[in-house]
ModelCIF file with pLDDT and N, C-alpha, C, O atoms, coordinates in Angstrom:
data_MODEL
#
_entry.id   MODEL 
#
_entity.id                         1 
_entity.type                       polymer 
_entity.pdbx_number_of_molecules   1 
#
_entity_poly.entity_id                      1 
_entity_poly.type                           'polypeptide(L)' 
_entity_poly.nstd_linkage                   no 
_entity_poly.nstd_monomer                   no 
_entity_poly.pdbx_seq_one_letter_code       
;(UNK)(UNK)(UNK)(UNK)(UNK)(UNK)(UNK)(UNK)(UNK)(UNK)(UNK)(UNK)(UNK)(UNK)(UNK)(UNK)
(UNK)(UNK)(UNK)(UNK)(UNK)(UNK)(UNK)(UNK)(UNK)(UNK)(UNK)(UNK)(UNK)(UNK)(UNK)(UNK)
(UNK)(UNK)(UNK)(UNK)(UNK)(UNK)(UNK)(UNK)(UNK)(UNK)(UNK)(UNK)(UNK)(UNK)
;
_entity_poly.pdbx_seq_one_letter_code_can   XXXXXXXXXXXXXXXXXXXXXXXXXXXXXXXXXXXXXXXXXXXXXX 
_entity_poly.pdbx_strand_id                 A 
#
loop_
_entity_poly_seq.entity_id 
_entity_poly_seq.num 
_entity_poly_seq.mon_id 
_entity_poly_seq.hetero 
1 1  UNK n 
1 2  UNK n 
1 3  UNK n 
1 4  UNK n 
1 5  UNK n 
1 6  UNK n 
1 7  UNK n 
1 8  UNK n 
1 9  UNK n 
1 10 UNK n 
1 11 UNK n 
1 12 UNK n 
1 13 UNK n 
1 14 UNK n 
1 15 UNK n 
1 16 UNK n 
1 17 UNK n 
1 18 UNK n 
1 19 UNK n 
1 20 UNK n 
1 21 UNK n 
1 22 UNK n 
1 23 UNK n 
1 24 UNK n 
1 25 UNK n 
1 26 UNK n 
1 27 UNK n 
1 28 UNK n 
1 29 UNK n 
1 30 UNK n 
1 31 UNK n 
1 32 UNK n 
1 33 UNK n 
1 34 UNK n 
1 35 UNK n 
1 36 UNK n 
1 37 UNK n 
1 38 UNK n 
1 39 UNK n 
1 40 UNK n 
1 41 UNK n 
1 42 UNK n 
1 43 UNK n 
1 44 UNK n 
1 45 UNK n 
1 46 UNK n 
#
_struct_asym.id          A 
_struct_asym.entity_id   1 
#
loop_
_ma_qa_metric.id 
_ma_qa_metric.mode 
_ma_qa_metric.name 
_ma_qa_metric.software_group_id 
_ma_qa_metric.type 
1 global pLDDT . pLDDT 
2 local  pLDDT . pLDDT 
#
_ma_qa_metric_global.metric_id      1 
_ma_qa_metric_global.metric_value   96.46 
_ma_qa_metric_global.model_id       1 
_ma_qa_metric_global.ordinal_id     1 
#
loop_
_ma_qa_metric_local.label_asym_id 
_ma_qa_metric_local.label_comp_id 
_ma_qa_metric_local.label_seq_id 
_ma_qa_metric_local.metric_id 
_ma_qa_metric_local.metric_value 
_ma_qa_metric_local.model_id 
_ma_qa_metric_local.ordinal_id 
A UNK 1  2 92.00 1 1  
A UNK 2  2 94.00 1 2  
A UNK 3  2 94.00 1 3  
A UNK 4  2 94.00 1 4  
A UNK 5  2 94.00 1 5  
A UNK 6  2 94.00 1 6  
A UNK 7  2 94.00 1 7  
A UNK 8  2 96.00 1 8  
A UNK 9  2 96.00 1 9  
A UNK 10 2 94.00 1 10 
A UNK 11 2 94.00 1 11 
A UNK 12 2 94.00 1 12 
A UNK 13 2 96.00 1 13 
A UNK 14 2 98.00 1 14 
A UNK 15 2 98.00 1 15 
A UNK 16 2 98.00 1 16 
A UNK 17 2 98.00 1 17 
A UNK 18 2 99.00 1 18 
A UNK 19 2 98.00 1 19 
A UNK 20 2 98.00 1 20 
A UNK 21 2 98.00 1 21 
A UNK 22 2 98.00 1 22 
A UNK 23 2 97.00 1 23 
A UNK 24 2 96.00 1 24 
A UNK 25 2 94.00 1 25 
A UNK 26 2 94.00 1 26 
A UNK 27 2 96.00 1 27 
A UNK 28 2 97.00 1 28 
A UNK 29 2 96.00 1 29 
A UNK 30 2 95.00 1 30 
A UNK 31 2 97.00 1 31 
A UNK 32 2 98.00 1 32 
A UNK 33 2 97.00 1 33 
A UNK 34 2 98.00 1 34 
A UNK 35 2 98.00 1 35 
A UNK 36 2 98.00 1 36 
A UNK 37 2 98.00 1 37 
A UNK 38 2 98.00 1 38 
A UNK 39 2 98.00 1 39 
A UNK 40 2 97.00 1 40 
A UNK 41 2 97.00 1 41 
A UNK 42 2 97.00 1 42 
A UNK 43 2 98.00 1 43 
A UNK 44 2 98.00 1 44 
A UNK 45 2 98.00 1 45 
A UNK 46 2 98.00 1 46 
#
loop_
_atom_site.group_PDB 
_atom_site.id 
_atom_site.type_symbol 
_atom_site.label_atom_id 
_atom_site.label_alt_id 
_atom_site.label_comp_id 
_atom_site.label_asym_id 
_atom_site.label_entity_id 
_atom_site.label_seq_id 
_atom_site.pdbx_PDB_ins_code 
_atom_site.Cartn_x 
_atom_site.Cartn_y 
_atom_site.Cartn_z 
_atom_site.occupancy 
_atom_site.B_iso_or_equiv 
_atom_site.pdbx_formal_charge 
_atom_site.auth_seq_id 
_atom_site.auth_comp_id 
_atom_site.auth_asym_id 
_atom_site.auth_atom_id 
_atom_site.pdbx_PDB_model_num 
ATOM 1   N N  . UNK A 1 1  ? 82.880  96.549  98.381  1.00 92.00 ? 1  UNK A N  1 
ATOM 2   C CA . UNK A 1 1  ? 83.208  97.933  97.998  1.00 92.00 ? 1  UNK A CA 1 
ATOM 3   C C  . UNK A 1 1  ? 84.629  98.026  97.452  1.00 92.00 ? 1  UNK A C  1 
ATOM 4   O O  . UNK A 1 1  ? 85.479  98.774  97.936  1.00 92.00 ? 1  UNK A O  1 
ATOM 5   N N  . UNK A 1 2  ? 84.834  97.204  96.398  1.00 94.00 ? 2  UNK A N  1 
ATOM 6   C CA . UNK A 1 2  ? 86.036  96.973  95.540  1.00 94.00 ? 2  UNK A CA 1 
ATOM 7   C C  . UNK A 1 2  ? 85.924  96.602  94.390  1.00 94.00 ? 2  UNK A C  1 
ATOM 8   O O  . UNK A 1 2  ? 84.993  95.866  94.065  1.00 94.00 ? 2  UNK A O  1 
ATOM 9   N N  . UNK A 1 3  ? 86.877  97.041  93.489  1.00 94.00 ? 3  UNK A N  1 
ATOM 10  C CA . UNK A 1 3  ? 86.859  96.925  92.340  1.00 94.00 ? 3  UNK A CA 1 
ATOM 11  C C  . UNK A 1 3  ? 87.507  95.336  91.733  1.00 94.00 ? 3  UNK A C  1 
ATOM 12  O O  . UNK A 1 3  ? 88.363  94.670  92.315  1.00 94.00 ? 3  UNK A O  1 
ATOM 13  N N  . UNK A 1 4  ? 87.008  95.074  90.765  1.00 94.00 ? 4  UNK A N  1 
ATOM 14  C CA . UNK A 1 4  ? 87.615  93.622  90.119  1.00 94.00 ? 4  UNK A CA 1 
ATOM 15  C C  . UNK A 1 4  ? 88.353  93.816  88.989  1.00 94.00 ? 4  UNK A C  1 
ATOM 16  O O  . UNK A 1 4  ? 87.890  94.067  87.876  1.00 94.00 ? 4  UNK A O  1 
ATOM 17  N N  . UNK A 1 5  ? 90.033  93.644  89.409  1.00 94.00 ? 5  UNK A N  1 
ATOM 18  C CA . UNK A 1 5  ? 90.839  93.500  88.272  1.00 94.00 ? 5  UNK A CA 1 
ATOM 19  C C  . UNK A 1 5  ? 91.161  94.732  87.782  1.00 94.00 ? 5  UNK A C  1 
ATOM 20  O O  . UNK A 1 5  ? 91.242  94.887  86.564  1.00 94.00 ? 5  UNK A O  1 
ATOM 21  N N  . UNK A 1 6  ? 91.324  95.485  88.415  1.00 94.00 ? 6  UNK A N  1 
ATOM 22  C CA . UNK A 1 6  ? 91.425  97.005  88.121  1.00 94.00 ? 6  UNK A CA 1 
ATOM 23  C C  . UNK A 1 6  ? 93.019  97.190  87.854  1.00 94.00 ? 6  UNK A C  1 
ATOM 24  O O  . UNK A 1 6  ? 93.764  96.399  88.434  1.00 94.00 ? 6  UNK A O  1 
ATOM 25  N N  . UNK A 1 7  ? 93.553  98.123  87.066  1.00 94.00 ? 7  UNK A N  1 
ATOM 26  C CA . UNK A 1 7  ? 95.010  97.664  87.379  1.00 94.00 ? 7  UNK A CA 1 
ATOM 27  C C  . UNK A 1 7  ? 95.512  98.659  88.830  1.00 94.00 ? 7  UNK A C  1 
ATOM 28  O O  . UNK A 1 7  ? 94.831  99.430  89.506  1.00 94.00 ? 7  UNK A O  1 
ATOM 29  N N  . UNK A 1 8  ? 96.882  98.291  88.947  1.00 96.00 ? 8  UNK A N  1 
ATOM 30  C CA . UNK A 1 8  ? 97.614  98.515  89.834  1.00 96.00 ? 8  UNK A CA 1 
ATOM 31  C C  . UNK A 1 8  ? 98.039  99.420  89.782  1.00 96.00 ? 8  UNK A C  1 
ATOM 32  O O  . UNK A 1 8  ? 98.639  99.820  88.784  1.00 96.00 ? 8  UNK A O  1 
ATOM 33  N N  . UNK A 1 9  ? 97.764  100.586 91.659  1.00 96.00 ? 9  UNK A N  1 
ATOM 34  C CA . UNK A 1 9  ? 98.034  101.583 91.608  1.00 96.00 ? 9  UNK A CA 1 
ATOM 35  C C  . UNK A 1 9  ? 99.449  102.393 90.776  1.00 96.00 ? 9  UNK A C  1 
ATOM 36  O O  . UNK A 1 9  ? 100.547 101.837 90.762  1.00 96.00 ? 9  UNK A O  1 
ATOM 37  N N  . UNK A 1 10 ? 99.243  103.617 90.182  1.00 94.00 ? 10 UNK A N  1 
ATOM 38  C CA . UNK A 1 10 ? 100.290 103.726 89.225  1.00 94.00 ? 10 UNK A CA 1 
ATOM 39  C C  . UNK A 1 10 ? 101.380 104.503 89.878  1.00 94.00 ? 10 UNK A C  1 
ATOM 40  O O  . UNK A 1 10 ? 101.176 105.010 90.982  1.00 94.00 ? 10 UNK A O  1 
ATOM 41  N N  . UNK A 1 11 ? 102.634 104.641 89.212  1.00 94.00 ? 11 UNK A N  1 
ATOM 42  C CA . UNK A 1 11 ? 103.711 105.124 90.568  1.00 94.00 ? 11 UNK A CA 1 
ATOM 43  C C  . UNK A 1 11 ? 105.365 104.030 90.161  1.00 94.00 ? 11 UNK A C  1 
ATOM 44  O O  . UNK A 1 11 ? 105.521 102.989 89.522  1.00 94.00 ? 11 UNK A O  1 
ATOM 45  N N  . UNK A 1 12 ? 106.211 104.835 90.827  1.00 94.00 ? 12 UNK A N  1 
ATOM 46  C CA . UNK A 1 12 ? 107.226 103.550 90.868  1.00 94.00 ? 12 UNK A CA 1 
ATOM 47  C C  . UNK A 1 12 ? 107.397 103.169 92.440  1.00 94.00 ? 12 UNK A C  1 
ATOM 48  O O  . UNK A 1 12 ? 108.257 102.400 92.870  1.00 94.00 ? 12 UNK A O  1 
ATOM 49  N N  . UNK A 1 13 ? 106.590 103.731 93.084  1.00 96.00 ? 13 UNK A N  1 
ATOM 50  C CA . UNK A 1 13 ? 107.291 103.031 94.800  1.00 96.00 ? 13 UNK A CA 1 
ATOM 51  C C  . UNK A 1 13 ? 106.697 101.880 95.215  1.00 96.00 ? 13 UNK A C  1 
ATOM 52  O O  . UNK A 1 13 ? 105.540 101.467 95.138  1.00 96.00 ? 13 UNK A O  1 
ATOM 53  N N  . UNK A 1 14 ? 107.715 101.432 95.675  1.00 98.00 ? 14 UNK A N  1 
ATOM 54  C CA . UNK A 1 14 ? 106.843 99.798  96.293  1.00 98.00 ? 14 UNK A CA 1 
ATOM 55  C C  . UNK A 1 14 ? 105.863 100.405 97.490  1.00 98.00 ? 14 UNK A C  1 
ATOM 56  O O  . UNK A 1 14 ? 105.730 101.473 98.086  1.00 98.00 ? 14 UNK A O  1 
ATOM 57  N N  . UNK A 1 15 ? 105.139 98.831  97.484  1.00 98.00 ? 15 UNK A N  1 
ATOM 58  C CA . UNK A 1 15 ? 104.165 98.720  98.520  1.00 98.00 ? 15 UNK A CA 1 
ATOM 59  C C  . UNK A 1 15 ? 104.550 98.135  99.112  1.00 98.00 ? 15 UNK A C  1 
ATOM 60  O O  . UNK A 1 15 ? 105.408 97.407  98.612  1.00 98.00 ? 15 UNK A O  1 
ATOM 61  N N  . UNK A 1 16 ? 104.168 97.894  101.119 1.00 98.00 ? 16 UNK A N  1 
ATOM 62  C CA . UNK A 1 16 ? 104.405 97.072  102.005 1.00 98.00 ? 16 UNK A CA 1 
ATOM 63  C C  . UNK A 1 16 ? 103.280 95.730  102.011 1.00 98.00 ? 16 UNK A C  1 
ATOM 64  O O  . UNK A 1 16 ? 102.101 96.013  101.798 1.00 98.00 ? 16 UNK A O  1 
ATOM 65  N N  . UNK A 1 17 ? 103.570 94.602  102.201 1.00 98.00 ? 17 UNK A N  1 
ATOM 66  C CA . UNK A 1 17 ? 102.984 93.376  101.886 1.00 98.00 ? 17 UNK A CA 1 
ATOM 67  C C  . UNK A 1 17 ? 102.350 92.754  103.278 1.00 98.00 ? 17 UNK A C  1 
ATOM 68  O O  . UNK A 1 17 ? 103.089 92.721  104.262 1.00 98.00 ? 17 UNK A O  1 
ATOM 69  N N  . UNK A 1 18 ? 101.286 92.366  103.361 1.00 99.00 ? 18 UNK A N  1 
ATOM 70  C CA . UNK A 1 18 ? 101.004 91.485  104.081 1.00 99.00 ? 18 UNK A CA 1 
ATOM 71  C C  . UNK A 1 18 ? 100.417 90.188  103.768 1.00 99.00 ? 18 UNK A C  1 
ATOM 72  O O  . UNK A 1 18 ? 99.525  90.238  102.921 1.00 99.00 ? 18 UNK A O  1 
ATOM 73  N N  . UNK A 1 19 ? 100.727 88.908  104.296 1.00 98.00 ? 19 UNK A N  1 
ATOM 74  C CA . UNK A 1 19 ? 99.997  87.776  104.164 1.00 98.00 ? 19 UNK A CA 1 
ATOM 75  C C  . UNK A 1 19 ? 98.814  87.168  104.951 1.00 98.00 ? 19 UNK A C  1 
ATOM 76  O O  . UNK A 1 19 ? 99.200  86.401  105.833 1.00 98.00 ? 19 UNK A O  1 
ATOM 77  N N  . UNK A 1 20 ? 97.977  87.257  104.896 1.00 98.00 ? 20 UNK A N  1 
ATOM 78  C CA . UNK A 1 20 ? 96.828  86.860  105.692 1.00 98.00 ? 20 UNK A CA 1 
ATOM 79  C C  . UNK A 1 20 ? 96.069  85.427  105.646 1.00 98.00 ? 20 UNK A C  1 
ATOM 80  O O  . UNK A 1 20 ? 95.574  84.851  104.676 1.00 98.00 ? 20 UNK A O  1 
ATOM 81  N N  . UNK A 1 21 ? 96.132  85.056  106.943 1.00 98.00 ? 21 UNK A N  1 
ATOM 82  C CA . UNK A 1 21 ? 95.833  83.339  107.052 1.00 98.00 ? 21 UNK A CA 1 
ATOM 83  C C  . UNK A 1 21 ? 94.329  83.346  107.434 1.00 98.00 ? 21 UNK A C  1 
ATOM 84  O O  . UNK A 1 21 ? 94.036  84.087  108.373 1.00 98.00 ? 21 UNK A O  1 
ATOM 85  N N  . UNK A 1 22 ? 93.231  82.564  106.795 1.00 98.00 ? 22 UNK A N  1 
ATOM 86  C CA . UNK A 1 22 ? 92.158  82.535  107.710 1.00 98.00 ? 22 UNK A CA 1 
ATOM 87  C C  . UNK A 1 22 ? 91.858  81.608  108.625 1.00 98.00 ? 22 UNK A C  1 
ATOM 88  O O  . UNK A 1 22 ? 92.707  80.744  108.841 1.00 98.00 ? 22 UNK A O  1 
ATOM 89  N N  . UNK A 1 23 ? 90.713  81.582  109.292 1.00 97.00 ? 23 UNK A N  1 
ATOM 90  C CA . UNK A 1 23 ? 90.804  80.736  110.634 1.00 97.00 ? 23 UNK A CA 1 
ATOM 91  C C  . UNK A 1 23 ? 90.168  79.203  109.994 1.00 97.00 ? 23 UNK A C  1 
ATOM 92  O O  . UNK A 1 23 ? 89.893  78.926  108.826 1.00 97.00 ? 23 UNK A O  1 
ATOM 93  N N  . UNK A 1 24 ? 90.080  78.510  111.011 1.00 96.00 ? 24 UNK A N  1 
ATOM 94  C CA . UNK A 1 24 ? 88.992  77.250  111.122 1.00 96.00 ? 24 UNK A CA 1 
ATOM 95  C C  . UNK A 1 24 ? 88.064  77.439  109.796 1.00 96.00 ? 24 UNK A C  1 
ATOM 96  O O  . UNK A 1 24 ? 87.714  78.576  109.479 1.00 96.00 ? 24 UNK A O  1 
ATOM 97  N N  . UNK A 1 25 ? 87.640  76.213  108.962 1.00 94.00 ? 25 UNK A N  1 
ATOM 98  C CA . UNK A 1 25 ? 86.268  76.847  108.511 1.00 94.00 ? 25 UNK A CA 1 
ATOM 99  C C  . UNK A 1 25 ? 86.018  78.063  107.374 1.00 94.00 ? 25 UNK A C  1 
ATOM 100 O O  . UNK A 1 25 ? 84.876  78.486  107.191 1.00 94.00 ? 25 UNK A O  1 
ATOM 101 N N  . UNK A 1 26 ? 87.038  78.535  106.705 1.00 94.00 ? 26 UNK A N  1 
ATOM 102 C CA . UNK A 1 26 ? 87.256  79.829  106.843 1.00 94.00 ? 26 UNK A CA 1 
ATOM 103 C C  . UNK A 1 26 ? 87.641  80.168  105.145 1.00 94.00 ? 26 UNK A C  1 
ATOM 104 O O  . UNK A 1 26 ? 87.882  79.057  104.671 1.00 94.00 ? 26 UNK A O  1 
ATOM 105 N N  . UNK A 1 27 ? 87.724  80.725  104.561 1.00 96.00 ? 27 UNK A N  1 
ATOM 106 C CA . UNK A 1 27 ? 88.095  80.659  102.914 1.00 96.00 ? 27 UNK A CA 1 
ATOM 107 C C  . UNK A 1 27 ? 89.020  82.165  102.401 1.00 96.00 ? 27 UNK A C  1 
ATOM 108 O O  . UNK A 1 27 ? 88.956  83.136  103.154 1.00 96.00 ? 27 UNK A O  1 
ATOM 109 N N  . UNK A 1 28 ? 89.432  82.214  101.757 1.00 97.00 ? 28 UNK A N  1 
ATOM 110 C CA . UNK A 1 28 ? 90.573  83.216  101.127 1.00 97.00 ? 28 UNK A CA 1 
ATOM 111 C C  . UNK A 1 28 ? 89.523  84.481  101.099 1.00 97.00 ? 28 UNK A C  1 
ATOM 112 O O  . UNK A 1 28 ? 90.145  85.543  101.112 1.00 97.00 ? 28 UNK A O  1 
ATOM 113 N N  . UNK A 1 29 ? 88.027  84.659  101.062 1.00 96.00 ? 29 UNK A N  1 
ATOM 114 C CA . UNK A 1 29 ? 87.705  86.217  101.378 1.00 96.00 ? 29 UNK A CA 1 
ATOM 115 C C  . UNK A 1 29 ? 86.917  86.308  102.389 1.00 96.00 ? 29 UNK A C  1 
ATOM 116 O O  . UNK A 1 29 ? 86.112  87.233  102.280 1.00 96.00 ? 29 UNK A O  1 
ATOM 117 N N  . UNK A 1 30 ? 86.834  85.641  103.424 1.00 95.00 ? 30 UNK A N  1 
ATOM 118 C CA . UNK A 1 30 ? 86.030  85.468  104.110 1.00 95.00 ? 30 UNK A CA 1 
ATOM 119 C C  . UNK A 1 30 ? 86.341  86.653  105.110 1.00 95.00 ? 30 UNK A C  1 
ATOM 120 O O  . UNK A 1 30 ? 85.525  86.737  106.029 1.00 95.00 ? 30 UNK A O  1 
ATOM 121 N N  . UNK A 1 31 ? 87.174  87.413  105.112 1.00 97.00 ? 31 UNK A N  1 
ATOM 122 C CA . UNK A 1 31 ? 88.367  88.433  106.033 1.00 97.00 ? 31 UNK A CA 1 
ATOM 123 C C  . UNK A 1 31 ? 88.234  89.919  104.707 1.00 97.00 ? 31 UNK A C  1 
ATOM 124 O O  . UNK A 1 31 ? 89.162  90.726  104.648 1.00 97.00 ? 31 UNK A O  1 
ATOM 125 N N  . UNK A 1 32 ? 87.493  90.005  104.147 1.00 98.00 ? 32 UNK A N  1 
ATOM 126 C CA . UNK A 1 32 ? 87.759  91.007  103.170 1.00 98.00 ? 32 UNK A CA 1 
ATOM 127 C C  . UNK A 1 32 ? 87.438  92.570  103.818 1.00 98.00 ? 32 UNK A C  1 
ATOM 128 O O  . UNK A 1 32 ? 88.117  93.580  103.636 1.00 98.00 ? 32 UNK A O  1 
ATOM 129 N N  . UNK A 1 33 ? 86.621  92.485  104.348 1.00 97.00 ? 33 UNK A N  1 
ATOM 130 C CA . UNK A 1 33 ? 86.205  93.706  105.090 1.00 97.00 ? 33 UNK A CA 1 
ATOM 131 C C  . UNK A 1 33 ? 87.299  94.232  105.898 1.00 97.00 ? 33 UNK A C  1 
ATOM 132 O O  . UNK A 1 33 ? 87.195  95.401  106.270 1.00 97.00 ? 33 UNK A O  1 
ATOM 133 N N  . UNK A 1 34 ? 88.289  93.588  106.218 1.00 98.00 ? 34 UNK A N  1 
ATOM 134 C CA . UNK A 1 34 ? 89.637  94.094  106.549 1.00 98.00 ? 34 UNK A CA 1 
ATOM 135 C C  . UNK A 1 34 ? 90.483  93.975  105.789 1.00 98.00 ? 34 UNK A C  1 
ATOM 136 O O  . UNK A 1 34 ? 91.008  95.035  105.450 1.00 98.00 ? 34 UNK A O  1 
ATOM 137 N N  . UNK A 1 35 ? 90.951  92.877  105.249 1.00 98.00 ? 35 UNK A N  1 
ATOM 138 C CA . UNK A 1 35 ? 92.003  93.359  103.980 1.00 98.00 ? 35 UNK A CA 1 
ATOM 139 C C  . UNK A 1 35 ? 91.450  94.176  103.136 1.00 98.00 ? 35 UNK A C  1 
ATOM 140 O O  . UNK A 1 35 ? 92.412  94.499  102.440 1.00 98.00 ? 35 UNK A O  1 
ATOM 141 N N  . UNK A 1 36 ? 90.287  94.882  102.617 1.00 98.00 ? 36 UNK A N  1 
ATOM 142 C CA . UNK A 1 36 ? 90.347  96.158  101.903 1.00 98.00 ? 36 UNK A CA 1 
ATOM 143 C C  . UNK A 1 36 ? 90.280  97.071  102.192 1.00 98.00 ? 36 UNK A C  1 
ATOM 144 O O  . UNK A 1 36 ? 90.223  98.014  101.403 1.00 98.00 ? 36 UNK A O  1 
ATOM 145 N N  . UNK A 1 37 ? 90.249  97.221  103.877 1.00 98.00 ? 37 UNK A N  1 
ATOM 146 C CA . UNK A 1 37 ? 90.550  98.311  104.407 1.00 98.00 ? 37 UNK A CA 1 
ATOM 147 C C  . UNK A 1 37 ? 92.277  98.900  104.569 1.00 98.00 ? 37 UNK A C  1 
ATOM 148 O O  . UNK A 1 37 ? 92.766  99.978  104.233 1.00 98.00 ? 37 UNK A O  1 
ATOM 149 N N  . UNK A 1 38 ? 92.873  97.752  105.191 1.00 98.00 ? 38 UNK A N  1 
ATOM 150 C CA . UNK A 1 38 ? 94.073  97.775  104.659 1.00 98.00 ? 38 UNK A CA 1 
ATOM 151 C C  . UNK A 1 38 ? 94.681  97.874  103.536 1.00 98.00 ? 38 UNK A C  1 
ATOM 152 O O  . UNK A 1 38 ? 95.751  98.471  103.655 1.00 98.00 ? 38 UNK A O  1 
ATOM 153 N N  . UNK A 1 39 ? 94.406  97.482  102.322 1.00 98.00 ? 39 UNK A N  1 
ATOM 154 C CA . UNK A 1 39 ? 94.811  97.825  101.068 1.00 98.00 ? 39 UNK A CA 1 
ATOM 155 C C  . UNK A 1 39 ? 94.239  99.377  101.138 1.00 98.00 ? 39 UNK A C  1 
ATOM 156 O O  . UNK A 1 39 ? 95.155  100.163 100.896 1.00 98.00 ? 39 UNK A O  1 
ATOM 157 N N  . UNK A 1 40 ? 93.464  99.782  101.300 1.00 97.00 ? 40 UNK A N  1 
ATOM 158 C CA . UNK A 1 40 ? 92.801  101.568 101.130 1.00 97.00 ? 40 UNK A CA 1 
ATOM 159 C C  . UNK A 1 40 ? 93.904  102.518 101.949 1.00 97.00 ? 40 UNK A C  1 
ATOM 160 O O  . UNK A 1 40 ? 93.792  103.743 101.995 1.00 97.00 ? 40 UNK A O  1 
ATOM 161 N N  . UNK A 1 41 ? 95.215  101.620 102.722 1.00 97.00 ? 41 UNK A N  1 
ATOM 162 C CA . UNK A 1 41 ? 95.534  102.367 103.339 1.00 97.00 ? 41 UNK A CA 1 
ATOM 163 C C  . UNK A 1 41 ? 97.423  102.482 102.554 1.00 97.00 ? 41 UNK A C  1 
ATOM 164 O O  . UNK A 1 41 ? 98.473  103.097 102.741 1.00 97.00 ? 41 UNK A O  1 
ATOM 165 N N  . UNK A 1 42 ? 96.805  101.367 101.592 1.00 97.00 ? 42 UNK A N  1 
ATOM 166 C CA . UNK A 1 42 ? 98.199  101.264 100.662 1.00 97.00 ? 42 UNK A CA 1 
ATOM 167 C C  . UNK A 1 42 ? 99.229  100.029 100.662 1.00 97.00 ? 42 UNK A C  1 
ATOM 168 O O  . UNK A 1 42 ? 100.357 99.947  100.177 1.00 97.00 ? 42 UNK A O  1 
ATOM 169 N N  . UNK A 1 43 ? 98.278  98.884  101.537 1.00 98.00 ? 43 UNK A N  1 
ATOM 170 C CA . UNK A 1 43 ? 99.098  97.890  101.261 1.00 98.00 ? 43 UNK A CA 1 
ATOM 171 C C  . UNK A 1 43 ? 98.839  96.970  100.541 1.00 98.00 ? 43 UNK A C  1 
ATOM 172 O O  . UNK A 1 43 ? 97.616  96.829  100.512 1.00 98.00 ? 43 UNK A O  1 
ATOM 173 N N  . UNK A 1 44 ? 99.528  95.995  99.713  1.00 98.00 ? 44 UNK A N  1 
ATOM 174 C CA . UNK A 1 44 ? 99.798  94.538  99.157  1.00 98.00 ? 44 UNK A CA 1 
ATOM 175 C C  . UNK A 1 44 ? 98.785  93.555  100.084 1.00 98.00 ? 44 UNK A C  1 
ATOM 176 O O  . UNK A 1 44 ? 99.531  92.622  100.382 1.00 98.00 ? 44 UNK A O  1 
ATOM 177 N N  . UNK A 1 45 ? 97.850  93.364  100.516 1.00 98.00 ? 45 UNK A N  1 
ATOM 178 C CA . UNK A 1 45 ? 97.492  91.941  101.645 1.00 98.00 ? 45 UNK A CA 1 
ATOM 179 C C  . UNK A 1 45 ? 96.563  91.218  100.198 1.00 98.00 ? 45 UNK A C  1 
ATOM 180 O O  . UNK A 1 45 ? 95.716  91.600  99.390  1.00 98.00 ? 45 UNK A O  1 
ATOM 181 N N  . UNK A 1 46 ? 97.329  89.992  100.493 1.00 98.00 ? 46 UNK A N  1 
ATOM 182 C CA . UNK A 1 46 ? 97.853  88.447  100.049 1.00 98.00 ? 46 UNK A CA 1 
ATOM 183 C C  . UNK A 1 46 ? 96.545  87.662  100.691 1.00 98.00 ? 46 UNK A C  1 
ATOM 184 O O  . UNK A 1 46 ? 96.461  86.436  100.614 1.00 98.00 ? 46 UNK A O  1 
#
């Protein structure tokens, strides 16, 4: 329930960043159902 490549919210204020590690086993979206919840809430997660 996200968009691909959409541009970036428009505005001049920064965003707060997070970096997110996955576990064991585990791959760069395997955690998405929370990092896009967090991004919906206005952050950067990496």
């Amino acid at each position: 329930p996200a968009t691909w490549n959409d541009p970036f919210v428009s505005g001049k204020d920064r965003k707060p960043l997070i970096i997110f590690s996955h576990g064991l086993g585990g791959f760069r979206t395997i955690y998405s159902s929370l990092c896009m919840e967090l991004a919906s809430y206005g952050f950067l997660v990496a």
